[in-house]
Protein backbone atom coordinates (compact mmCIF):
# COMPACT_ATOMS: atom_id res chain seq x y z
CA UNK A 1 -34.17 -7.92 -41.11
CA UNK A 2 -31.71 -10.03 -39.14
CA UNK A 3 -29.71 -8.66 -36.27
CA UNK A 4 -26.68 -8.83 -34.75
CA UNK A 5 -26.81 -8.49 -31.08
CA UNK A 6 -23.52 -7.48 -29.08
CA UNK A 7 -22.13 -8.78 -25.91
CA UNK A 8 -23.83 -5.35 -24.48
CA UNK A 9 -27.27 -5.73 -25.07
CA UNK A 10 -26.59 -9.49 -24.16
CA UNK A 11 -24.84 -8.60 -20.84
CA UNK A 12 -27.65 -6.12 -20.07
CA UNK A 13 -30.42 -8.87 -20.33
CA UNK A 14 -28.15 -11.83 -19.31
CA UNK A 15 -25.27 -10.94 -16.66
CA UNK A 16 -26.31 -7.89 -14.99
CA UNK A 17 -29.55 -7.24 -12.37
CA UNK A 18 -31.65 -7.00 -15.19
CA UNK A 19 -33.84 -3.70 -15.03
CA UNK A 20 -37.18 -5.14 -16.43
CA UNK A 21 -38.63 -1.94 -18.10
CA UNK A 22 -35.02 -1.83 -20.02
CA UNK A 23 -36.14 -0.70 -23.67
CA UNK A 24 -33.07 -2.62 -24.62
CA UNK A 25 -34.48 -6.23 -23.06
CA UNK A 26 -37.52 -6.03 -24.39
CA UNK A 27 -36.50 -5.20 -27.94
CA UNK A 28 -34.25 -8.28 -27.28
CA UNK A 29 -37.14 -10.40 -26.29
CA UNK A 30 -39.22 -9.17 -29.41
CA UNK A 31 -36.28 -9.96 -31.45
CA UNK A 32 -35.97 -13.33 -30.16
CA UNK A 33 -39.51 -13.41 -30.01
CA UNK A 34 -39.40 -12.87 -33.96
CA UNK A 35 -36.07 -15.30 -34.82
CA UNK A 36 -34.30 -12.34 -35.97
CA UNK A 37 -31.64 -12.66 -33.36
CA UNK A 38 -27.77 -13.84 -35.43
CA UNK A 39 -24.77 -14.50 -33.02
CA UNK A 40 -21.12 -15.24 -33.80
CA UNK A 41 -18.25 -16.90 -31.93
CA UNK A 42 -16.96 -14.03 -30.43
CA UNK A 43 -19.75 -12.42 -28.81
CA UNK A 44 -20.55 -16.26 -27.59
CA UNK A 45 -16.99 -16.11 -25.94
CA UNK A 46 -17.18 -12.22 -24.94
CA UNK A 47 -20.65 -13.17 -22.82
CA UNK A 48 -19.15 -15.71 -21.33
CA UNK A 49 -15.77 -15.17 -20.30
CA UNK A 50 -15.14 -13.81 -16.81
CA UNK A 51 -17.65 -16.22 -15.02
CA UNK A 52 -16.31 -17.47 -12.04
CA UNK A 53 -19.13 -19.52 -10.74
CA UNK A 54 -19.44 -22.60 -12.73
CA UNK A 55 -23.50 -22.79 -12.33
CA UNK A 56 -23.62 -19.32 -13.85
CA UNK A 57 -21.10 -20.32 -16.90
CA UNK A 58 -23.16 -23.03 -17.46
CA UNK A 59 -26.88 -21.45 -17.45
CA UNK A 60 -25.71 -18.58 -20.29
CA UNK A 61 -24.06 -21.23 -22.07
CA UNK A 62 -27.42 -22.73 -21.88
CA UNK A 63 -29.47 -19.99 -22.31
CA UNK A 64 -27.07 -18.98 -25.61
CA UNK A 65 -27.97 -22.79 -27.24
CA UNK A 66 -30.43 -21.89 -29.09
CA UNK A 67 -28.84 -19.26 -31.18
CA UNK A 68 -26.27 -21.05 -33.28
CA UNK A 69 -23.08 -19.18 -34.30
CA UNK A 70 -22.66 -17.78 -38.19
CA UNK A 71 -19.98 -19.51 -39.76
CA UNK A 72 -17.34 -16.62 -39.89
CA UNK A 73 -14.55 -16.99 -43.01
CA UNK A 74 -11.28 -15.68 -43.76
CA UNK A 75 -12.69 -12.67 -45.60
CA UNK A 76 -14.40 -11.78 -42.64
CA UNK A 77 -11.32 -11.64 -40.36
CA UNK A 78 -9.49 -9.49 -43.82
CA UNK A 79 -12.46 -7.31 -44.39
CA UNK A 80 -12.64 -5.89 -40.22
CA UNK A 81 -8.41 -5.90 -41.07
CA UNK A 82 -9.47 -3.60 -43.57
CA UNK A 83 -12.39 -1.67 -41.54
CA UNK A 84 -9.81 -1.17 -38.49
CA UNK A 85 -7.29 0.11 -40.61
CA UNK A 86 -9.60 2.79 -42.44
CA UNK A 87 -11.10 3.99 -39.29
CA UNK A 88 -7.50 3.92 -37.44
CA UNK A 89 -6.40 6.45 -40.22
CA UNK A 90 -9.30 8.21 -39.23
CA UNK A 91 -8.83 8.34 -35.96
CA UNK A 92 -10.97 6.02 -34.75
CA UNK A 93 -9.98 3.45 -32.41
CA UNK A 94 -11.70 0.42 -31.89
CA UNK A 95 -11.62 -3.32 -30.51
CA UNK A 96 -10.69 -6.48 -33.05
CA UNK A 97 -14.24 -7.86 -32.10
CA UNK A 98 -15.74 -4.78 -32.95
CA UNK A 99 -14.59 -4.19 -35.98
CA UNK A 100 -15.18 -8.42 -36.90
CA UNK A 101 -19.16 -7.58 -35.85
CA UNK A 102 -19.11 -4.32 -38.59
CA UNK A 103 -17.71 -7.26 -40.78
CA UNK A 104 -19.97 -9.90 -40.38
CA UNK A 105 -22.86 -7.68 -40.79
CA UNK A 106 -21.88 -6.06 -43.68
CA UNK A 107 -21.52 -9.62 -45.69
CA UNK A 108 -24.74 -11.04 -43.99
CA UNK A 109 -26.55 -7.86 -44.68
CA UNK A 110 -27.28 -7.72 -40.65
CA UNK A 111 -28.11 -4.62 -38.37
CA UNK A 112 -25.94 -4.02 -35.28
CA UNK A 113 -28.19 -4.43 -31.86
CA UNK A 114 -25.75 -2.41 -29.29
CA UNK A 115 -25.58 0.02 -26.33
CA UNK A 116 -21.92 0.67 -27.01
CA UNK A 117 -21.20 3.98 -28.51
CA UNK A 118 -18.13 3.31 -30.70
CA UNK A 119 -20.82 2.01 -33.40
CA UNK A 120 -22.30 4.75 -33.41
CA UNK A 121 -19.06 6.69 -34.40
CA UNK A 122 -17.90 3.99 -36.66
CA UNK A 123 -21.52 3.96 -38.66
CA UNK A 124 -20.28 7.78 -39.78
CA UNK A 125 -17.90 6.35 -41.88
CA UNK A 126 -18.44 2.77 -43.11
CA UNK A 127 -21.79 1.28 -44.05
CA UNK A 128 -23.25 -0.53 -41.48
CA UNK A 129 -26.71 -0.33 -39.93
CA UNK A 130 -27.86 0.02 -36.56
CA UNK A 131 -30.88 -1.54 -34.92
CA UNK A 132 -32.65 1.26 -33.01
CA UNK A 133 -35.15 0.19 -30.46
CA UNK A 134 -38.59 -0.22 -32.00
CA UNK A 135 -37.29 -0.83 -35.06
């Protein structure tokens, strides 16, 4: 199955000190590894934005080429409208990005690659799949 990988994973193996034995960087490298890895836009622009040194902007950008952006659609941008608002009734707060990741994976039949948390609250009550570690 094809995964969507968050800015977190991506920041862990990509803008932080990288901690080598990270379970989280190598399931990225099998992933990539395997050409399993999806991105869209937003994540591109989340990874990169706050770079002040224009070397480092410009080795992710690099390093990011070879995983070309899904082509994201109006009903994509309506359907994580929709997912926010559900979850918002619930309770549930989360970011525009977030909720445009759930989206995107849910029409492209994806799994959800992330350290952050919030997924893991919002898989309780819409239908999207995480990618655990390993699998």
């Amino acid at each position: 199955m094809r995964v969507l990988v968050d800015t977190s994973v991506w920041s862990l193996a990509l803008r932080r000190r990288a901690v080598e034995d990270s379970p989280y960087i190598r399931e990225l490298i099998n992933l990539i590894n395997d050409s399993r890895v999806q991105m869209i836009g937003p994540i591109r622009q989340e990874i990169l934005s706050g770079i002040k040194a224009k070397s480092q902007f410009a080795s992710l950008q690099e390093q990011l080429h070879p995983f070309p952006d899904l082509e994201l659609c109006a009903e994509d941008f309506e359907y994580a409208a929709a997912l926010y608002n559900t979850l918002r009734g619930k309770g549930i707060q989360g970011s525009n990005t977030d909720f445009l990741i759930c989206s995107v994976s849910l029409r492209h039949s994806l799994s959800i690659f992330t350290t952050d948390n919030d997924f893991t609250l919002f898989a309780r009550h819409i239908p999207i799949r995480l990618h655990n570690v390993g699998g």
